[in-house]
Protein backbone atom coordinates (compact mmCIF):
# COMPACT_ATOMS: atom_id res chain seq x y z
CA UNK A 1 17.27 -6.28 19.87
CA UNK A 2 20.54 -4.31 18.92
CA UNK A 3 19.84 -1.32 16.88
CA UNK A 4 21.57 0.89 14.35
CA UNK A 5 20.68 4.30 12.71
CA UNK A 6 21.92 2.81 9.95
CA UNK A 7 19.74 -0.61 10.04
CA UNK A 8 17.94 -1.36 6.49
CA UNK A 9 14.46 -1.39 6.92
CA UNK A 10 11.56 -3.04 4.65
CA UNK A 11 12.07 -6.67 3.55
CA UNK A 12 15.62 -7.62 4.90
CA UNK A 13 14.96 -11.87 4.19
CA UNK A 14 12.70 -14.10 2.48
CA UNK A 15 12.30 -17.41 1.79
CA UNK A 16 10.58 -18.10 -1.09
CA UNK A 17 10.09 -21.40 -0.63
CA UNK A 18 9.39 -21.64 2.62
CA UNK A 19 7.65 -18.68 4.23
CA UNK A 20 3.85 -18.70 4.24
CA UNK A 21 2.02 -16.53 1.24
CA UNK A 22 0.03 -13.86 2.10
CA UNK A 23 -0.08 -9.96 3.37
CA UNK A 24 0.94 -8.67 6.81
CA UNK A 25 -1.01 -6.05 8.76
CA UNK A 26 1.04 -3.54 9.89
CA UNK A 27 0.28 -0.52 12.45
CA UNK A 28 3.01 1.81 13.81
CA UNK A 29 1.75 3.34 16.91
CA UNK A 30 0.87 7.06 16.99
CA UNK A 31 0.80 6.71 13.60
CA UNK A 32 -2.27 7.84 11.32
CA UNK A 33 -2.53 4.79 9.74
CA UNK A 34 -2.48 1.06 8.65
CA UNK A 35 -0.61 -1.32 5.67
CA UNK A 36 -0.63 -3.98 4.46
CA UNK A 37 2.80 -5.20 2.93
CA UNK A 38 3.06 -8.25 0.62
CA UNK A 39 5.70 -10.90 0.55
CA UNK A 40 8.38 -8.73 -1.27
CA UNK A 41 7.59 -6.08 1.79
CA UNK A 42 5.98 -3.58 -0.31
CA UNK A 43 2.92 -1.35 0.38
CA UNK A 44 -0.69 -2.89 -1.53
CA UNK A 45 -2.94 -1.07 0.36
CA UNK A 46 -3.57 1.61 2.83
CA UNK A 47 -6.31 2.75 5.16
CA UNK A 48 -5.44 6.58 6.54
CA UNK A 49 -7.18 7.92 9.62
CA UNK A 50 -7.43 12.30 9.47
CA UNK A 51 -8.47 12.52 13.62
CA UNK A 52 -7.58 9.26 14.57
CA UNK A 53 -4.48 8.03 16.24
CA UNK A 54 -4.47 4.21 14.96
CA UNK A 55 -2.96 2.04 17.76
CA UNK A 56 -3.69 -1.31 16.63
CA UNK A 57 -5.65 -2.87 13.86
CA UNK A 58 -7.65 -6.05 12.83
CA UNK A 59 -8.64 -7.22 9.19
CA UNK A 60 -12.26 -8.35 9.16
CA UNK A 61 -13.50 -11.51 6.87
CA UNK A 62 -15.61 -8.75 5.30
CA UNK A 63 -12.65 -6.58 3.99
CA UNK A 64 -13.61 -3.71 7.15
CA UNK A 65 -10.70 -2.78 9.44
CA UNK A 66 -11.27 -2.83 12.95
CA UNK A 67 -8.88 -1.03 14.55
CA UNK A 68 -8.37 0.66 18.23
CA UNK A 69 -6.87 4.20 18.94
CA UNK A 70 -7.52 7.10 19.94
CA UNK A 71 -10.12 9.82 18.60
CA UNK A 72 -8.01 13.38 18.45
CA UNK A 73 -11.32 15.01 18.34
CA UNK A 74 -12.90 14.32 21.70
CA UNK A 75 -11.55 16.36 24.70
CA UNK A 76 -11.35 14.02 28.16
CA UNK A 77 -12.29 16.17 30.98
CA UNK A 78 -9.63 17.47 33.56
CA UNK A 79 -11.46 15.42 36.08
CA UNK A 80 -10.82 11.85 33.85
CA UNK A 81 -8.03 9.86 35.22
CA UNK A 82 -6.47 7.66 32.63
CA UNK A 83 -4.04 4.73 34.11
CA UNK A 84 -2.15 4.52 30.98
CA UNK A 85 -1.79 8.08 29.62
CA UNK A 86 -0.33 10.09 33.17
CA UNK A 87 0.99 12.85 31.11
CA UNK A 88 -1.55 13.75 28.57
CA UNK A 89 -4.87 13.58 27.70
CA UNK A 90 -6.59 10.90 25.05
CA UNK A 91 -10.04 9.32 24.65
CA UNK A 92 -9.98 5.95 23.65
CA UNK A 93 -11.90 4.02 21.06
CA UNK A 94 -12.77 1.03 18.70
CA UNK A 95 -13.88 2.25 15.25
CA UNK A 96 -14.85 -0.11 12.03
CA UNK A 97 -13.47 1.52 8.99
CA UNK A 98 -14.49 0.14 4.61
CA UNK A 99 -11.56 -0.86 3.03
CA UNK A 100 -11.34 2.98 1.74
CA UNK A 101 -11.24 4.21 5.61
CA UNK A 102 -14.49 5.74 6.10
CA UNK A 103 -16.30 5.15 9.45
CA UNK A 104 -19.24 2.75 9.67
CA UNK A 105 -19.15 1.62 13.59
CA UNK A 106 -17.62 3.18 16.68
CA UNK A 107 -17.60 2.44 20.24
CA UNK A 108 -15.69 5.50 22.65
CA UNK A 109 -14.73 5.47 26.18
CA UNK A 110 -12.11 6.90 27.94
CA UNK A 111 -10.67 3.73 29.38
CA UNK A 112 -11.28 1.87 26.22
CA UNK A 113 -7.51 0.33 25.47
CA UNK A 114 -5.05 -2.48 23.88
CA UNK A 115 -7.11 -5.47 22.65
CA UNK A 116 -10.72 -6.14 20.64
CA UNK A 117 -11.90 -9.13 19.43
CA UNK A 118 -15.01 -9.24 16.60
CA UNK A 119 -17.14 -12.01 17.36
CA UNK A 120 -18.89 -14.27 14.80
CA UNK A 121 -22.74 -12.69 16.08
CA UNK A 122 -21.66 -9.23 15.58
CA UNK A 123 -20.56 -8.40 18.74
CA UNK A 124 -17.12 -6.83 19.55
CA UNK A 125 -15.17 -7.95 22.90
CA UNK A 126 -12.58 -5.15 24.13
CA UNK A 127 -10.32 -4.35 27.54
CA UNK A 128 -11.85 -1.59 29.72
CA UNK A 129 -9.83 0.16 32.99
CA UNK A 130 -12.35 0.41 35.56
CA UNK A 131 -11.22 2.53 39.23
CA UNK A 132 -10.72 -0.19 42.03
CA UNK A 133 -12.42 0.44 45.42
CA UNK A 134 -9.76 2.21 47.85
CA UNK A 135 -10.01 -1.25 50.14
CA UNK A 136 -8.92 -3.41 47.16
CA UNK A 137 -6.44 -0.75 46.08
CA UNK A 138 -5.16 -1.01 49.93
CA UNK A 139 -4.78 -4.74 49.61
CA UNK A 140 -3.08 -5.21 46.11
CA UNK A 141 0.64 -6.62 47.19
CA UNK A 142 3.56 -5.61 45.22
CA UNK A 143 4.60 -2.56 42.89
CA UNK A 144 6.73 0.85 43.75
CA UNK A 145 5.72 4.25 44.21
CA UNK A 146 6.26 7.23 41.57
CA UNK A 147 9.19 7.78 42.95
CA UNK A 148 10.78 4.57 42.59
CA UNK A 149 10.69 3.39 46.79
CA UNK A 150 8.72 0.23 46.91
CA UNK A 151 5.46 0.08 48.70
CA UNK A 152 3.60 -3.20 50.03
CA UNK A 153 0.16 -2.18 50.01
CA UNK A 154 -2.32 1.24 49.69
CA UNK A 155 -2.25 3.29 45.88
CA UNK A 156 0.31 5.30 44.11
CA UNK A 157 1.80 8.18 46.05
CA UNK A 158 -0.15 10.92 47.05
CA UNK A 159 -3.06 8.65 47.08
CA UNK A 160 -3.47 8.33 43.55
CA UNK A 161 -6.39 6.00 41.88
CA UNK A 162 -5.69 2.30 41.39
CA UNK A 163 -7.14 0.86 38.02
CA UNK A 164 -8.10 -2.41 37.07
CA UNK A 165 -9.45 -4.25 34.13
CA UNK A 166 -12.68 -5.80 32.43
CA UNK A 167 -13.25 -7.17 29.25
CA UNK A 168 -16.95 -6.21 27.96
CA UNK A 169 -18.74 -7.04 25.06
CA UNK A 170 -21.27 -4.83 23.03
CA UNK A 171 -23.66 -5.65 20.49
CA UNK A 172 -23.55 -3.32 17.12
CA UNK A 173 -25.55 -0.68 18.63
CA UNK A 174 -23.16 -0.06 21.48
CA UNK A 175 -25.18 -1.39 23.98
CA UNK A 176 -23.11 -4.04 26.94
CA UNK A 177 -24.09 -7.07 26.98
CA UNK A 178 -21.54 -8.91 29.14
CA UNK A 179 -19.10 -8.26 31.14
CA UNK A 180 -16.36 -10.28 32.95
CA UNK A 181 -14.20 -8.07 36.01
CA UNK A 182 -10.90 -9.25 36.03
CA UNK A 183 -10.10 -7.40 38.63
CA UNK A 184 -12.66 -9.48 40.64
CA UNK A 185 -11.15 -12.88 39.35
CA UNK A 186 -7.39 -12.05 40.30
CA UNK A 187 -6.02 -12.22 43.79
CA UNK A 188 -4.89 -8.75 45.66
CA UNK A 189 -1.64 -11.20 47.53
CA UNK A 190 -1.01 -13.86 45.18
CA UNK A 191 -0.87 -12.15 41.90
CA UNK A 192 0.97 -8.99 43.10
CA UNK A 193 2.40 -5.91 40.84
CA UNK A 194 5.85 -6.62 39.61
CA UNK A 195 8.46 -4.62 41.74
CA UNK A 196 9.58 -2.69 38.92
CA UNK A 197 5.78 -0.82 38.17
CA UNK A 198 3.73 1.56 39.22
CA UNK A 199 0.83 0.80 41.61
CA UNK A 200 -1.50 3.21 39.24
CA UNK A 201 -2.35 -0.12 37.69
CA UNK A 202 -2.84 -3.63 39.50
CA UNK A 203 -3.54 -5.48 36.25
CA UNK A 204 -2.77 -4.02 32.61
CA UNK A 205 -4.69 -6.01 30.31
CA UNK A 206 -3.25 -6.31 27.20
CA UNK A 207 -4.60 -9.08 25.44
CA UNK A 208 -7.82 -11.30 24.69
CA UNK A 209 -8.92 -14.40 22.66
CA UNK A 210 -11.61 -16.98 22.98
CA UNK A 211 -10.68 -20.76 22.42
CA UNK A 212 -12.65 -23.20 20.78
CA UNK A 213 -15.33 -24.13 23.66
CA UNK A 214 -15.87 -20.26 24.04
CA UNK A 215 -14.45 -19.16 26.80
CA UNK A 216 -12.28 -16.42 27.58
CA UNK A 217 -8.39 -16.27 27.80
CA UNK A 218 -6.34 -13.12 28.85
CA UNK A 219 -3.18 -11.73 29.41
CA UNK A 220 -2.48 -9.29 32.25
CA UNK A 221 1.09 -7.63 32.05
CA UNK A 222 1.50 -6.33 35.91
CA UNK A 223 0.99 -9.16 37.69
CA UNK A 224 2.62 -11.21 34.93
CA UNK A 225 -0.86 -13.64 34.62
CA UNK A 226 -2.46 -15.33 32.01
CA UNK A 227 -5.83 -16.98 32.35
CA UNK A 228 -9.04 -18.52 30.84
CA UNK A 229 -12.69 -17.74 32.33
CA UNK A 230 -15.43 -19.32 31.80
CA UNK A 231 -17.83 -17.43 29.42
CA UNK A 232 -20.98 -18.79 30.84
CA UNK A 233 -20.15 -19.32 34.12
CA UNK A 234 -17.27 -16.39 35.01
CA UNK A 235 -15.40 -18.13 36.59
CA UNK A 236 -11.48 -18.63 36.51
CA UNK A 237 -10.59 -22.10 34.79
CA UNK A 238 -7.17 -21.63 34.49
CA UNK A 239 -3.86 -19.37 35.81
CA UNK A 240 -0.67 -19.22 34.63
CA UNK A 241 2.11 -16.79 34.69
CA UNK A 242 5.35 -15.95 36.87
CA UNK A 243 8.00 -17.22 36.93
CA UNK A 244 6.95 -19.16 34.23
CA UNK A 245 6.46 -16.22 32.13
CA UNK A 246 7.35 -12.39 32.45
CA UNK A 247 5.40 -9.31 31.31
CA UNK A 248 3.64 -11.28 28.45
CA UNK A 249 1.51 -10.42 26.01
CA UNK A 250 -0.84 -12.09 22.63
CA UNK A 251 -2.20 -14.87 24.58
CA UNK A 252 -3.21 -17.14 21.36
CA UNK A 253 -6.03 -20.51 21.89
CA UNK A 254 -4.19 -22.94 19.14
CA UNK A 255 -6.48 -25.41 17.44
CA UNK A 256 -4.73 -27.91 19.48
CA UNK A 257 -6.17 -26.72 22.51
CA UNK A 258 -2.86 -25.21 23.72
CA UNK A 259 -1.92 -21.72 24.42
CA UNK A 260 0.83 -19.55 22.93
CA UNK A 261 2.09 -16.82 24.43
CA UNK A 262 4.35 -14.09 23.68
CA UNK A 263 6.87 -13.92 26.96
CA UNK A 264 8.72 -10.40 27.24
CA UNK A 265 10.55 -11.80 29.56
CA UNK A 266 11.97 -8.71 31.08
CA UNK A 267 13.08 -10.86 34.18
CA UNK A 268 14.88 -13.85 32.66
CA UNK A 269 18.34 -13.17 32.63
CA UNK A 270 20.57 -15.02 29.98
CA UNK A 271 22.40 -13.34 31.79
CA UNK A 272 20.89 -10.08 30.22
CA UNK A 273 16.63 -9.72 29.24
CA UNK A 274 15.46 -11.88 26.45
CA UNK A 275 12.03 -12.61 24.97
CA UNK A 276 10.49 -15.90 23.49
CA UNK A 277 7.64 -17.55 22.10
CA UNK A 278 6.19 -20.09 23.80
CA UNK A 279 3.59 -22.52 23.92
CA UNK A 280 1.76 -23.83 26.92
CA UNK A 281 -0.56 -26.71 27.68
CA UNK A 282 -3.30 -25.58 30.04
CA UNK A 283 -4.07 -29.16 31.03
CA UNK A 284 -0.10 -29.67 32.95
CA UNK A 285 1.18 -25.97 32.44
CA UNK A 286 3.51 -27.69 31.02
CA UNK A 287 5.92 -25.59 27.81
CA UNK A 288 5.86 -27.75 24.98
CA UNK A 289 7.89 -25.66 22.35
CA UNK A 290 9.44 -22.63 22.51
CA UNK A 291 11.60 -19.61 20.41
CA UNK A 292 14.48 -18.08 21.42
CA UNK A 293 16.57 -16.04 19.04
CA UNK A 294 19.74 -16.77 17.72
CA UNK A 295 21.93 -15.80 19.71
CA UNK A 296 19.14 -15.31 22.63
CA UNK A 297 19.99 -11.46 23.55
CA UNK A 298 19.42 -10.52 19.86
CA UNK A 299 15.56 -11.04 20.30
CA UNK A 300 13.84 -8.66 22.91
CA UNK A 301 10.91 -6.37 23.51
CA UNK A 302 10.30 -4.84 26.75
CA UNK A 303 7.32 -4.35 26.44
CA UNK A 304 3.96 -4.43 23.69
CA UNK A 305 4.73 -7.38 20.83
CA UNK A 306 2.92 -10.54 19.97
CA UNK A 307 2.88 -13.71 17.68
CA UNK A 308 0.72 -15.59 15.71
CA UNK A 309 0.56 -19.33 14.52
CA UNK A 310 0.09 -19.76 10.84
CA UNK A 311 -1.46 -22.53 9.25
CA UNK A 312 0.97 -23.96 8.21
CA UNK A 313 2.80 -24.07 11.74
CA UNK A 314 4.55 -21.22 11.39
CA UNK A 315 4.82 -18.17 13.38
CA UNK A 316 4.60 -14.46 12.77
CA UNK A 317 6.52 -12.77 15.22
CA UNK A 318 5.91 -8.68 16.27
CA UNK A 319 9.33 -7.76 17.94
CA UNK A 320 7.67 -4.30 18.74
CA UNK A 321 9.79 -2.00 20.21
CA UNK A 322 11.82 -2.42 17.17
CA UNK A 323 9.12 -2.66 14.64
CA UNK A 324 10.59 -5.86 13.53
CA UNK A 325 8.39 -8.49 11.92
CA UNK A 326 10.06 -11.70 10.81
CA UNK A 327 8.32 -15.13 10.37
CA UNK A 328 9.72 -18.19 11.98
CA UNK A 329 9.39 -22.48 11.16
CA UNK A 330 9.20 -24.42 14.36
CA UNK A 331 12.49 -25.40 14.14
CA UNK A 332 13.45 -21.52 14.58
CA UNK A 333 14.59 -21.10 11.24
CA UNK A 334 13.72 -17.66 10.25
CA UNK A 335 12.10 -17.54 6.72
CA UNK A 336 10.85 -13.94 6.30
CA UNK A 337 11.85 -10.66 8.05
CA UNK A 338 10.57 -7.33 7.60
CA UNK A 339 11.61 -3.95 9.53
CA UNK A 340 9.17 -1.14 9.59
CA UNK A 341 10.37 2.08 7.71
CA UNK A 342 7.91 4.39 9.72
CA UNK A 343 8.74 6.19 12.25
CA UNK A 344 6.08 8.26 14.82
CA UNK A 345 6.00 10.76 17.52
CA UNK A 346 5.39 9.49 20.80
CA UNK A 347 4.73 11.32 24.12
CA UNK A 348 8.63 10.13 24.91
CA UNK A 349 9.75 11.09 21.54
CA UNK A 350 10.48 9.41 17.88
CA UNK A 351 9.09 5.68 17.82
CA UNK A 352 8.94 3.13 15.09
CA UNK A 353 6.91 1.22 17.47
CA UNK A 354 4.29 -1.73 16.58
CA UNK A 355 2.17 -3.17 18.70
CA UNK A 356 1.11 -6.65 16.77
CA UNK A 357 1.02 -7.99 13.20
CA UNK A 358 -1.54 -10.34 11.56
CA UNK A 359 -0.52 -12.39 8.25
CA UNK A 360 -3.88 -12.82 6.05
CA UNK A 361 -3.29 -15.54 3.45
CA UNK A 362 -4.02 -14.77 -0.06
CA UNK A 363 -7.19 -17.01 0.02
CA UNK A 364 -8.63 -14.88 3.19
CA UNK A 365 -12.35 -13.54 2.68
CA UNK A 366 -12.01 -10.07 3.34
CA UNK A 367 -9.12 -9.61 0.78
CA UNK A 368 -11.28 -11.31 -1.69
CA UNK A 369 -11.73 -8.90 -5.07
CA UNK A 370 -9.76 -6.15 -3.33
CA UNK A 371 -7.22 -4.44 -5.17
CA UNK A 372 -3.72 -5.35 -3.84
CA UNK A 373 -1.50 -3.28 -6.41
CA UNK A 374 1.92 -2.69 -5.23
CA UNK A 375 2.08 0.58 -8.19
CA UNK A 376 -0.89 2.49 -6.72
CA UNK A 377 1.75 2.89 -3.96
CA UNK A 378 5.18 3.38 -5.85
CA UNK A 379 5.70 6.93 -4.41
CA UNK A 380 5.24 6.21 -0.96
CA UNK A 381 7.29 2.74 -1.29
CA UNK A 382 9.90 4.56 -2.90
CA UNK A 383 9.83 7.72 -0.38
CA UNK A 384 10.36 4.46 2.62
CA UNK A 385 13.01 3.02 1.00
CA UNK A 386 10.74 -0.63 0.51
CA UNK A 387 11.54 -0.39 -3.34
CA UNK A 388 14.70 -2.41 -4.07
């Protein structure tokens, strides 16, 4: 979206009457921590990581926070390649934090990155990059080189790896206990690299879910795919994608057995980029309701973002490359908005960045007998500007 130096941030509109009750996750990337904002936009609790660079979070039904980033302590060897860090070094991991932040589960790997999903038994299901074999890497259509020319098949220039994706699961004790290879699942000609990346990375998986039968449904930003694999079996049940959908991300499974997807969109031209929200029936591929912004070029992310349905219909939108939350009816009426205050160094420079946002209604088990006290954190919502 548009943006102004001068832009308000915090709670900018609410609806009383109409937008859902509850308390929105928030976590600014590269920052060293993670909020959670009530309806009036103001801070009610914190979590605050000392060596960790908090990239994305989770609230558990036990009151935990499971959140992914990066642990500033470990040192990745010169000889670790990592697809989606060229310029700098970071070690990737999934950590389980008490509500007061202390550590009480970790899993670490270098190519640890974007989404994890806590499963009912325990378990935790997260994206891993795995190196492709240099045949596959030969054979994966599409992309440009480092230096912007555009090269059919073979790896980056100066024969640079080629990474690909897996979602793995691992029991409490770190051990894996399944593992699905995307990379395996995909097709090298018919699910190419979009023109406009790198070939460092055929797939870019950037988000997981499971829907109600169990099985697994991803979203793979290069190649612009979504799809559903079979838990027990492995196999792919279901593809979707370009030019249906562009550089997505937060594939949802909706109660109704639909999917909802946020669509970047950076190739649908109206006549400039615009995003949406849209949501897909598996069974036709048919889109059965969609969100555009009003006007449509006012509501666009390039890239990260994601949105979630409510239960009472509505939906939670992360505009992330703005940091702007806002809540939506599914007529498109806008009924809550919220701009994040904080703003982080990135690797490119200043950021107010956020990857996703959840919305945990007041009711939600893991907020149950917590202390949600807007004064405990006057100072710091009066040093943001969130106070009115």
């Amino acid at each position: 979206m548009g943006w102004s130096s001068h832009q308000q941030t915090g709670l900018t509109f609410r609806d009383p009457e109409q937008s859902a009750p509850g308390y929105t996750l928030v976590t600014p990337m590269f920052g060293d921590g993670s909020y959670l904002v009530d309806g009036d936009g103001l801070i009610v609790h914190r979590w605050q990581f000392e060596d960790f660079d908090a990239g994305y979070a989770k609230l558990l039904p036990s009151g935990n926070l499971l959140v992914r980033g990066t642990d500033r302590s470990v040192v990745v060897p010169d000889d670790v390649r990592l697809p989606m860090a060229r310029d700098r070094a970071r070690h990737g991991a999934v950590r389980e934090v008490d509500w007061d932040g202390n550590a009480v589960w970790e899993y670490e790997h270098h190519y640890v990155h974007h989404d994890m999903l806590r499963l009912d038994n325990g378990n935790t299901l997260m994206g891993r990059c795995v190196v492709l074999p240099e045949e596959l890497a030969r054979a994966v259509q599409g992309g440009r080189t480092l230096g912007g020319g555009r090269e059919g098949r073979g790896g980056s220039r100066g024969g640079e790896l080629m990474f690909g994706d897996e979602v793995i699961e691992v029991d409490p004790a770190g051990n894996e206990v399944w593992n699905t290879p995307l990379w395996q699942l995909l097709d090298p000609e018919q699910d190419p690299i979009c023109p406009v990346e790198g070939r460092h990375e055929w797939l870019h998986l950037n988000g997981i879910d499971l829907n109600a039968d169990g099985d697994l449904l991803f979203s793979c930003r290069n190649p612009s795919r979504v799809g559903l694999v079979g838990r027990s079996t492995g196999e792919l049940l279901w593809k979707f994608g370009a030019p249906n959908c562009h550089h997505q991300h937060h594939p949802t499974a909706l109660p109704n057995g639909n999917v909802q997807i946020f669509d970047n969109g950076a190739h649908m031209l109206a006549p400039s980029p615009v995003s949406r929200v849209i949501e897909v029936d598996p069974a036709t591929d048919e889109i059965v309701w969609s969100y555009y912004g009003t006007p449509r070029e006012q509501f666009f992310s390039g890239h990260i973002s994601g949105a979630e349905r409510l239960a009472d219909g509505h939906v939670l939108i992360c505009e992330g490359t703005s940091g702007r939350i806002f809540e939506v009816t599914r007529s498109g009426d806008v009924v809550w908005e919220w701009h994040t205050p904080f703003r982080d160094d990135s690797p490119t420079g200043p950021t107010q960045q956020v990857f996703r946002a959840h919305r945990y209604a007041p009711t939600f088990a893991g907020l149950a007998g917590r202390a949600l006290d807007t004064g405990a954190h006057r100072a710091q919502n009066a040093a943001l500007g969130l106070t009115p």
